[in-house]
C-alpha atoms as a PDB file:
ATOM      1  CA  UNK A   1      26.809 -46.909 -46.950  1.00  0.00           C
ATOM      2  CA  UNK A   2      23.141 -47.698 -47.168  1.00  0.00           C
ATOM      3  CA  UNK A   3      23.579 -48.979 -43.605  1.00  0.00           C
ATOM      4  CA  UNK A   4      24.831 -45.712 -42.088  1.00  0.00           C
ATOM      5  CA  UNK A   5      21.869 -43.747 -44.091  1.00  0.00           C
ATOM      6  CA  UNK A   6      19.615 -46.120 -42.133  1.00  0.00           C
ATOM      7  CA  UNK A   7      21.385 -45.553 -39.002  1.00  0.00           C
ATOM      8  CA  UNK A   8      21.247 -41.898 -39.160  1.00  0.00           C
ATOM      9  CA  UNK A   9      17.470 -41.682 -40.542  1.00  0.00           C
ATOM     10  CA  UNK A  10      16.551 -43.989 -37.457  1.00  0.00           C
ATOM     11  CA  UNK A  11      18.801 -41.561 -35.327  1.00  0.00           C
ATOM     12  CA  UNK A  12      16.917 -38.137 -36.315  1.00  0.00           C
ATOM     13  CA  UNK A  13      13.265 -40.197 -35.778  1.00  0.00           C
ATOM     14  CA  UNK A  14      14.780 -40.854 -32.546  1.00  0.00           C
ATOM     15  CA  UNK A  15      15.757 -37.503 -32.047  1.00  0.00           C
ATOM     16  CA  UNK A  16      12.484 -36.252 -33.369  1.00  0.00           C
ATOM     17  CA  UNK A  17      10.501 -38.245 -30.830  1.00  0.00           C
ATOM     18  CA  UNK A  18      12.732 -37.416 -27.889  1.00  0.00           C
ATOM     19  CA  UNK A  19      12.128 -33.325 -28.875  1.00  0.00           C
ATOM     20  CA  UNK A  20       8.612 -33.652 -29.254  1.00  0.00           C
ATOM     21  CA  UNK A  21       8.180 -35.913 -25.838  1.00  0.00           C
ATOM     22  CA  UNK A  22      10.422 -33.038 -23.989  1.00  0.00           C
ATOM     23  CA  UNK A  23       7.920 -30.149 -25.567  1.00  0.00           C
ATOM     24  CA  UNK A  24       4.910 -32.578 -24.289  1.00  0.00           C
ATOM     25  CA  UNK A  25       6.260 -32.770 -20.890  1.00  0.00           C
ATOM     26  CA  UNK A  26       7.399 -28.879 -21.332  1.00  0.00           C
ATOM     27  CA  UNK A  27       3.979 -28.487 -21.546  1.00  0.00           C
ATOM     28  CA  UNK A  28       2.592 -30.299 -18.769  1.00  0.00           C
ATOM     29  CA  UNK A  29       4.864 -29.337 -16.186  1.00  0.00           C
ATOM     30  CA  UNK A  30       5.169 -25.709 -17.146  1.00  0.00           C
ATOM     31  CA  UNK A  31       7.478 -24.279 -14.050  1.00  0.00           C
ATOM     32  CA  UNK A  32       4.571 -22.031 -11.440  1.00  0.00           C
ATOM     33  CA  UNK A  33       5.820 -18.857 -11.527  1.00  0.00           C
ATOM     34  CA  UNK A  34       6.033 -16.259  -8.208  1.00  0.00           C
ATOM     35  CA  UNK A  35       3.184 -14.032  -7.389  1.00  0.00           C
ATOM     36  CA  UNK A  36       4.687 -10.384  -7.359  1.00  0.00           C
ATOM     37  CA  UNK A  37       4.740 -10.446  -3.522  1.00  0.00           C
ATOM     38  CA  UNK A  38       6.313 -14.103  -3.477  1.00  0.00           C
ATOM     39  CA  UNK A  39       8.560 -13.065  -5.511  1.00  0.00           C
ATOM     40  CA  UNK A  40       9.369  -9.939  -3.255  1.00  0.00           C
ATOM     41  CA  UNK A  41       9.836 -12.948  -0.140  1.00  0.00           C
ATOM     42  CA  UNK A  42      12.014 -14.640  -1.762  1.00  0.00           C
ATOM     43  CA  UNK A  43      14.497 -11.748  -2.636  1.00  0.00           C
ATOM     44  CA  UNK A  44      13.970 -10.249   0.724  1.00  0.00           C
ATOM     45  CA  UNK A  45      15.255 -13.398   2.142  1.00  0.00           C
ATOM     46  CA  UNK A  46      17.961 -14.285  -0.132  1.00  0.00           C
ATOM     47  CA  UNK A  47      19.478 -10.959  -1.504  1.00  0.00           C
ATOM     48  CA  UNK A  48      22.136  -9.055   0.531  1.00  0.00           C
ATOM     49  CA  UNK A  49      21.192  -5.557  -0.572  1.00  0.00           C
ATOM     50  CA  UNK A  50      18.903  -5.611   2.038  1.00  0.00           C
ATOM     51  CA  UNK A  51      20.367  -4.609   5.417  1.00  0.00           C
ATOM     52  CA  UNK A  52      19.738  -6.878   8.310  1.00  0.00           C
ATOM     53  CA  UNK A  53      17.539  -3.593   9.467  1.00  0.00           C
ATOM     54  CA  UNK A  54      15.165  -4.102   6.626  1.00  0.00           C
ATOM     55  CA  UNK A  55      14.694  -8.015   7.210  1.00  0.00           C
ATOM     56  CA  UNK A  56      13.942  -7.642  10.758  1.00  0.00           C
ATOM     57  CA  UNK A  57      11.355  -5.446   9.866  1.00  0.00           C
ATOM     58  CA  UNK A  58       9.951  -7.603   7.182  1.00  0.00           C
ATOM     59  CA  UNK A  59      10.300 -10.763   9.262  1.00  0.00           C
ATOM     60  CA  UNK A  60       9.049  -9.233  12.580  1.00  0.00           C
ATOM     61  CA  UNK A  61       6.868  -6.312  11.793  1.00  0.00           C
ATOM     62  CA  UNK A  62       6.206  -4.317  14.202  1.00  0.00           C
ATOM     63  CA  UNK A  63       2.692  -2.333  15.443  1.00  0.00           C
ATOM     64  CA  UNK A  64       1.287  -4.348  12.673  1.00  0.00           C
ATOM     65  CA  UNK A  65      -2.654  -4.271  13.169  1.00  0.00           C
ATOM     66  CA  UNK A  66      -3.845  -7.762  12.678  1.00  0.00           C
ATOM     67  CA  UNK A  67      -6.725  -9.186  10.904  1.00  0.00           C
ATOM     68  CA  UNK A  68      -9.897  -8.302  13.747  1.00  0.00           C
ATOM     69  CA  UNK A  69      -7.866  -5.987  15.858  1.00  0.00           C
ATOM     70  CA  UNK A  70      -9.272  -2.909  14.109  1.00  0.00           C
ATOM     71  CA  UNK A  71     -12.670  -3.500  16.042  1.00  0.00           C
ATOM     72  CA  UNK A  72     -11.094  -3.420  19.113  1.00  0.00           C
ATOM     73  CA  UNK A  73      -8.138  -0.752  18.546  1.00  0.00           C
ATOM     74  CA  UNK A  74      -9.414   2.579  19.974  1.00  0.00           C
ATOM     75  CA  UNK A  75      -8.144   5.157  17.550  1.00  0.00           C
ATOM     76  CA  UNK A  76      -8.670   8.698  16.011  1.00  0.00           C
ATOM     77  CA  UNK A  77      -7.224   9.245  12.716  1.00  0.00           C
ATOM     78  CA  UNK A  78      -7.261   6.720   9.803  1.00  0.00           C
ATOM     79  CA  UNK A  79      -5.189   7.047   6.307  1.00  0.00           C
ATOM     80  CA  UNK A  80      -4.898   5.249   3.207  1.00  0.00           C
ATOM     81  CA  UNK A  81      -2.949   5.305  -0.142  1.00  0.00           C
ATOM     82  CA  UNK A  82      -2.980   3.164  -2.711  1.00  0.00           C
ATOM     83  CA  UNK A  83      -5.729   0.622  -4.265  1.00  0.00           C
ATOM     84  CA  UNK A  84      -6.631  -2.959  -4.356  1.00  0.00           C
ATOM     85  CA  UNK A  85      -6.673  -2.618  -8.229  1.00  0.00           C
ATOM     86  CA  UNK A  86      -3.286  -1.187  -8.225  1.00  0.00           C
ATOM     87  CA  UNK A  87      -1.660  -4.361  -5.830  1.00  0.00           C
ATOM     88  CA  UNK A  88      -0.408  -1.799  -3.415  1.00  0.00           C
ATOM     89  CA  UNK A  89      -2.661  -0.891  -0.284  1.00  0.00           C
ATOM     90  CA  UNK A  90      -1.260   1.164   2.280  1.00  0.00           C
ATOM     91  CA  UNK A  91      -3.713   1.673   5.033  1.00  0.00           C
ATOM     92  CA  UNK A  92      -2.154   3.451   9.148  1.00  0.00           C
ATOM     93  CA  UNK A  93      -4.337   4.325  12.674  1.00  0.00           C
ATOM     94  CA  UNK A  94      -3.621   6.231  15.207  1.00  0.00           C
ATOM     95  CA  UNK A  95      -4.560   7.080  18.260  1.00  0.00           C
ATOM     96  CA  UNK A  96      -3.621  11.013  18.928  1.00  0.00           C
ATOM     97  CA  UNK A  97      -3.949  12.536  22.357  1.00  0.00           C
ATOM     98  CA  UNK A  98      -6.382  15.624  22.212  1.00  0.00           C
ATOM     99  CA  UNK A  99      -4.375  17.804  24.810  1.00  0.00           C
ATOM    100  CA  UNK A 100      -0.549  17.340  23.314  1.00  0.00           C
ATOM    101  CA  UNK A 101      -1.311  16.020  19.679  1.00  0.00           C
ATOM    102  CA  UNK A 102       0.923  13.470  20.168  1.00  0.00           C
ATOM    103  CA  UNK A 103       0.943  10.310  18.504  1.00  0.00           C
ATOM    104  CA  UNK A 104      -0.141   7.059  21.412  1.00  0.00           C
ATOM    105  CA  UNK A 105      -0.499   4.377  19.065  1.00  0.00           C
ATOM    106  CA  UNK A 106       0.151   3.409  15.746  1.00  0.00           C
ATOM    107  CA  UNK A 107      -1.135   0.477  13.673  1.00  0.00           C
ATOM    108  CA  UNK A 108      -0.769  -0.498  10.084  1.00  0.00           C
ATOM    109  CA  UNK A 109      -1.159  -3.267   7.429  1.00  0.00           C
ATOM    110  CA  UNK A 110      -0.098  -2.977   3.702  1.00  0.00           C
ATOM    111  CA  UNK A 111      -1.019  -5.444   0.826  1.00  0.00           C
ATOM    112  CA  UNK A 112       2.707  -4.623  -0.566  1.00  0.00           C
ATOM    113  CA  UNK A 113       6.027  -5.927  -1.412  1.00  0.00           C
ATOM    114  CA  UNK A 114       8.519  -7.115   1.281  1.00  0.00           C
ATOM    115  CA  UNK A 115      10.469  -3.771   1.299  1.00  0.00           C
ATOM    116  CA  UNK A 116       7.229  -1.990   1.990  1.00  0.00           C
ATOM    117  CA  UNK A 117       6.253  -4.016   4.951  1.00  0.00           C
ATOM    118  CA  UNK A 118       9.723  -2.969   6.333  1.00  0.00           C
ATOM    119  CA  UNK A 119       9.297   0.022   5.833  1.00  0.00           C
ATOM    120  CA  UNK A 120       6.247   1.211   7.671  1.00  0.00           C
ATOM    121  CA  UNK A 121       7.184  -1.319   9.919  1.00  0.00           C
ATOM    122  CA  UNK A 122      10.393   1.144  10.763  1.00  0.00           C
ATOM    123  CA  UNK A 123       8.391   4.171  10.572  1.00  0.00           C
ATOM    124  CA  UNK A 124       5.563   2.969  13.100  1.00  0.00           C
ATOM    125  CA  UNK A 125       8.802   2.931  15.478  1.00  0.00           C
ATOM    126  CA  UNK A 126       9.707   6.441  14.669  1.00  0.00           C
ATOM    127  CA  UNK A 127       6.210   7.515  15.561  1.00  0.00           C
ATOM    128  CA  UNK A 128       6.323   5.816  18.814  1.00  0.00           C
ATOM    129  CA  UNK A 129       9.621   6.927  20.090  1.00  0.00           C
ATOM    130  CA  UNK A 130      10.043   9.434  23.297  1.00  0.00           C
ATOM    131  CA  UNK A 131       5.912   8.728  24.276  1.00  0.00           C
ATOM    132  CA  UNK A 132       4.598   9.629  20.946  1.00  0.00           C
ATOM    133  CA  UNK A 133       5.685  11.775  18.358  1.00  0.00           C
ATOM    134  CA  UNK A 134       4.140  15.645  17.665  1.00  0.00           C
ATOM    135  CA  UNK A 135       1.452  15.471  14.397  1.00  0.00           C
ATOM    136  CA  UNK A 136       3.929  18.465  13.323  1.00  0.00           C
ATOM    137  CA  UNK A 137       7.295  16.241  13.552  1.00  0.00           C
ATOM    138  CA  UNK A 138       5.488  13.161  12.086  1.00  0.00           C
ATOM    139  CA  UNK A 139       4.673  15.430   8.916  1.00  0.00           C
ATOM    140  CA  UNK A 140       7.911  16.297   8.661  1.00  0.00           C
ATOM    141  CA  UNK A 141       8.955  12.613   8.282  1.00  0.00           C
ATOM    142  CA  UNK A 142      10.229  11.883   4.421  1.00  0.00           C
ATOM    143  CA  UNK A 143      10.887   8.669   2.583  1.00  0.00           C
ATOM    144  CA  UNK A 144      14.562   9.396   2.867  1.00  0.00           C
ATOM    145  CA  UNK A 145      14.346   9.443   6.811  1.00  0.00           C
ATOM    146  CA  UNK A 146      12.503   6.131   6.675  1.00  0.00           C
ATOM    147  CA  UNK A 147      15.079   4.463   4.262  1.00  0.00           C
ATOM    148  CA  UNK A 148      18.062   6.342   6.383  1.00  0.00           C
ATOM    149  CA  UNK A 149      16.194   4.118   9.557  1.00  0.00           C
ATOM    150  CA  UNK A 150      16.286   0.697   7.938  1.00  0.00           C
ATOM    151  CA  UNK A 151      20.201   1.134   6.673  1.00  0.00           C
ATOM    152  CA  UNK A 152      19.293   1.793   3.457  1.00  0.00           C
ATOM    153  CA  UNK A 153      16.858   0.060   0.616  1.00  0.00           C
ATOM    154  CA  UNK A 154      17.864  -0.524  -3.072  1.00  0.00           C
ATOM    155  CA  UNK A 155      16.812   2.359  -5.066  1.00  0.00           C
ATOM    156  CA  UNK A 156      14.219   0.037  -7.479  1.00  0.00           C
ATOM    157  CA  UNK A 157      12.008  -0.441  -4.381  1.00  0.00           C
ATOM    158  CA  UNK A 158      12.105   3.212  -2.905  1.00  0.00           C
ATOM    159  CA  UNK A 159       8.943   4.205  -4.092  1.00  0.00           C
ATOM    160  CA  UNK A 160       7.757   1.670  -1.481  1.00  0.00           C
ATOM    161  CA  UNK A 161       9.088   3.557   1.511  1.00  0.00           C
ATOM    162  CA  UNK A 162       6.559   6.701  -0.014  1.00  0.00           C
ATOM    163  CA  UNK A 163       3.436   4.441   0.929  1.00  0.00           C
ATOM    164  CA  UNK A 164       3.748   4.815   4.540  1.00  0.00           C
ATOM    165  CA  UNK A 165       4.385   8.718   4.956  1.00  0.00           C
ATOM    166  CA  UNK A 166       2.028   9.651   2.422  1.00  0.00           C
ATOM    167  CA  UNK A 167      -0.628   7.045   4.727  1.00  0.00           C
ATOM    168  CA  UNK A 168       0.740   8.943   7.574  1.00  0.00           C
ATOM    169  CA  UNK A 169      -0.121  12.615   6.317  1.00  0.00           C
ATOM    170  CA  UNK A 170      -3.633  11.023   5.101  1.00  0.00           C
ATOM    171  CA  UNK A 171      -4.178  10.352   8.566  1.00  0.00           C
ATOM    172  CA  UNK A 172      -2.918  13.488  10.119  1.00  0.00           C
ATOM    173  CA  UNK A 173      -5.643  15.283   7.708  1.00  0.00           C
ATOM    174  CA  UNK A 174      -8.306  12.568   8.916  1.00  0.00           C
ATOM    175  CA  UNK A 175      -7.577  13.423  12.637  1.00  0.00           C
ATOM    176  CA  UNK A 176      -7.805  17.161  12.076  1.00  0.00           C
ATOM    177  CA  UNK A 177     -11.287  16.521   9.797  1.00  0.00           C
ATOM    178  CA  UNK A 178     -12.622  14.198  12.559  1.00  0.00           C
ATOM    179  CA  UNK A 179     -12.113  17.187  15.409  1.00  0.00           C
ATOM    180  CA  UNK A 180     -12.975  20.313  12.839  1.00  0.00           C
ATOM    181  CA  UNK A 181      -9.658  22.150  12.510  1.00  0.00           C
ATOM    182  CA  UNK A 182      -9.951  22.234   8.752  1.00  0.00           C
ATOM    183  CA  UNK A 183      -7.633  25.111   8.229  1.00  0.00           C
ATOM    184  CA  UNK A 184      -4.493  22.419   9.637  1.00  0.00           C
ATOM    185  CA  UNK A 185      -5.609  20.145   6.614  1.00  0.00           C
ATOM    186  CA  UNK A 186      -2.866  19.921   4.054  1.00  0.00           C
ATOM    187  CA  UNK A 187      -4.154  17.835   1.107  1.00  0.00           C
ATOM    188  CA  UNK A 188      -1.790  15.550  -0.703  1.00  0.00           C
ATOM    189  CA  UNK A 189      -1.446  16.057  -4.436  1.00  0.00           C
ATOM    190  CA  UNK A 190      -5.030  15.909  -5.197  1.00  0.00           C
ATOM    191  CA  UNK A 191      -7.424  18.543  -6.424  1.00  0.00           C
ATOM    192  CA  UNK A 192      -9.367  19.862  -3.850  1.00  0.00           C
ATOM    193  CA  UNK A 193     -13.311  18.778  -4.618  1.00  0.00           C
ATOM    194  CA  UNK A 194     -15.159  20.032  -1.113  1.00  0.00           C
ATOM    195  CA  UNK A 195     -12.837  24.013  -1.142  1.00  0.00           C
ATOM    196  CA  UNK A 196     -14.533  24.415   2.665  1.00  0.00           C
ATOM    197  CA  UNK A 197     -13.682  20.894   4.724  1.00  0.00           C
ATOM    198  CA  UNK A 198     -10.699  20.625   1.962  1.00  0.00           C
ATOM    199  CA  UNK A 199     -11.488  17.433   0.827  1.00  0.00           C
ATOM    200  CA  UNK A 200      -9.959  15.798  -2.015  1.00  0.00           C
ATOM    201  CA  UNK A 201     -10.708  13.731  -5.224  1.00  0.00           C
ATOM    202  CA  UNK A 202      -8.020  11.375  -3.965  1.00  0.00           C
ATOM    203  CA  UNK A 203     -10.544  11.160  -0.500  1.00  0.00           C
ATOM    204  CA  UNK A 204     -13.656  10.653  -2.942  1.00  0.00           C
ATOM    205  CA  UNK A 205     -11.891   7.613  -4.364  1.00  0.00           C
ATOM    206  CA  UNK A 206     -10.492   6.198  -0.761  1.00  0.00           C
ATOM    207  CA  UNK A 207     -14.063   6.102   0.264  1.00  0.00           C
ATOM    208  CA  UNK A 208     -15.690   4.087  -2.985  1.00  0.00           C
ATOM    209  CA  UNK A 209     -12.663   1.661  -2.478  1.00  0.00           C
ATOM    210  CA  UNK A 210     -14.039   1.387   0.841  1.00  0.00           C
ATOM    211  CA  UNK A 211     -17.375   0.039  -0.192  1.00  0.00           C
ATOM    212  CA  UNK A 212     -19.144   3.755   0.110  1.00  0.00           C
ATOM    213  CA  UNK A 213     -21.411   3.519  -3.110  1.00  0.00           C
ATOM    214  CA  UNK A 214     -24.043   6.331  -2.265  1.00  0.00           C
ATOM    215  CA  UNK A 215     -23.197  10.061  -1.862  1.00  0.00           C
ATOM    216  CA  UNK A 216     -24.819   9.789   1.325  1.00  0.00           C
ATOM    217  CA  UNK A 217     -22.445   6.746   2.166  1.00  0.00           C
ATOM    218  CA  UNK A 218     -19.499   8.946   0.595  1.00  0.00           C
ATOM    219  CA  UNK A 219     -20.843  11.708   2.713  1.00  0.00           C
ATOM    220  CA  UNK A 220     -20.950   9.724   5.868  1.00  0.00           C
ATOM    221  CA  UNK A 221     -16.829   8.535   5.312  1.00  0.00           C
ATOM    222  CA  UNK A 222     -15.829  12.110   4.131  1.00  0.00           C
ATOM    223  CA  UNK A 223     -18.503  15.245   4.922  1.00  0.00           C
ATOM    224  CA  UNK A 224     -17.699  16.365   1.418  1.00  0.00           C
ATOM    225  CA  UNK A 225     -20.390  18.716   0.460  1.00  0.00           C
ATOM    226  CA  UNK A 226     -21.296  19.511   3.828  1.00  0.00           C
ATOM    227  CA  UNK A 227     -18.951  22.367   3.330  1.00  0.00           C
ATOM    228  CA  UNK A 228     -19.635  23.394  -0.229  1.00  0.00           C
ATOM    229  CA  UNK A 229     -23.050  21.877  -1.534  1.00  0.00           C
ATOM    230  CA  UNK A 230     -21.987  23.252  -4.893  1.00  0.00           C
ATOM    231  CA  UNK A 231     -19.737  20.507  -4.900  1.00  0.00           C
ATOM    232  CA  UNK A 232     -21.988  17.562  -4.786  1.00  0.00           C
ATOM    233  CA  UNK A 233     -23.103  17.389  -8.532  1.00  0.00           C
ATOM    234  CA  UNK A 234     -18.819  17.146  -9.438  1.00  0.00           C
ATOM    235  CA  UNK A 235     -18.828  14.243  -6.213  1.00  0.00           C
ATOM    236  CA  UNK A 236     -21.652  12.217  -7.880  1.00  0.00           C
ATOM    237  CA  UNK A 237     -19.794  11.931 -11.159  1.00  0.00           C
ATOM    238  CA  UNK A 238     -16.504  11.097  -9.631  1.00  0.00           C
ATOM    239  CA  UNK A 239     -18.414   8.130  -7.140  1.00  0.00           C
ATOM    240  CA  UNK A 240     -19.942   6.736 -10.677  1.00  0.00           C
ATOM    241  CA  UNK A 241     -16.698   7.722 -12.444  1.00  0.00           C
ATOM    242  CA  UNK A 242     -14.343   5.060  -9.279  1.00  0.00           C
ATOM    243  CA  UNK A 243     -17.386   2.826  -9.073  1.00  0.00           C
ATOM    244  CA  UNK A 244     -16.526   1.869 -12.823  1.00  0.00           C
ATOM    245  CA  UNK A 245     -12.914   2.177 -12.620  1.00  0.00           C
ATOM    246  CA  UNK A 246     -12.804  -0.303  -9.774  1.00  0.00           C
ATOM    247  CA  UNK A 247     -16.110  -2.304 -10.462  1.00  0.00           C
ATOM    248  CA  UNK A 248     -17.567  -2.075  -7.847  1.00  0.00           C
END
């Protein structure tokens, strides 16, 4: 009897020890866990909700402006949603013909999840179908059209597919600021700062993300106040307001 009390107190040391060396080692070797996007990779590659639409865009984008091309792409019209603070960076150029208003060439690049990439990936094709597409048809484009072109995405990652039309109508207003037909400016879901060119708060803060930290270099991206100098006192507080927000 006073053997097996032995035994079992040299058992639960034993025990002890092998707990508290598994915890150690636990510790040590704690399992690297997936990046958001990585993550994102890895379930675009090994999930079968996506349709095979959706992983040929991911794995072959396509238009996708590469890293130095943007000084040699000609092009007219630039748009942007999102933010670097947020994680997800939308960012489209075009190139619109002046006499039809038709859209020549397209380029993106997104700092979002797999499904995004697909997505603008399909719409850049959309734009580019039948020699361009109209700046009035390519407004008309909605998330639902771009998710009905890949075959479908699963409804957690649809507000991805909203990055790359809202970019798109960012950069129809750009190309319409850039030639002065203010009146065709529709601004998206912003207030309205600059009531003349129509420019919004949501431009204001594209433009300090940007690396504009002056209202002259805010002026110089956007023209707001040009319009309405009344304006510039409200644009000075918002530049200081994003430079803060973003730290810039």
């Amino acid at each position: 009897m006073i053997k097996t009390k032995s035994k079992n107190k040299k058992n639960i040391k034993k025990s002890s020890k092998n707990s508290l060396s598994m915890t150690k080692n636990l510790k040590k070797n704690k399992p690297k866990l997936l990046s958001r996007q990585e993550a994102d990779i890895v379930n675009a590659l090994s999930s079968w909700i996506y349709s095979d639409k959706v992983r040929e865009h991911f794995l072959h984008p396509k238009n996708f402006m590469k890293f130095g091309e943007e000084k040699k792409f000609k092009y007219n019209a630039v748009g942007m949603v999102g933010s670097p603070a947020c994680g997800d960076v939308m960012k489209i150029w075009l190139w619109v013909d002046p006499q039809t208003e038709k859209i020549k060439k397209v380029r993106w690049r997104t700092f979002g999840c797999a499904s995004a990439i697909a997505s603008t990936s399909a719409l850049s094709e959309m734009l580019m179908r039948n020699e361009g597409m109209s700046l009035k048809k390519a407004r008309e484009i909605t998330p639902d059209k771009i998710i009905k072109e890949l075959g479908g995405l699963p409804d957690i990652k649809y507000h991805c597919s909203v990055l790359g039309d809202k970019a798109l109508r960012e950069a129809i207003n750009d190309y319409y600021r850039r030639i002065g037909q203010y009146e065709k400016i529709k601004p998206e879901g912003s207030r309205v700062i600059d009531k003349v060119l129509k420019i919004t708060e949501k431009d204001i803060e594209n433009a300090v993300i940007n690396g504009a930290k002056t209202l002259e270099e805010v002026q110089k991206k956007t023209k707001v106040g040009l319009g309405d100098p009344r304006c510039i006192p409200l644009v000075e507080e918002l530049i200081r307001f994003y430079r803060e927000k973003y730290n810039l």
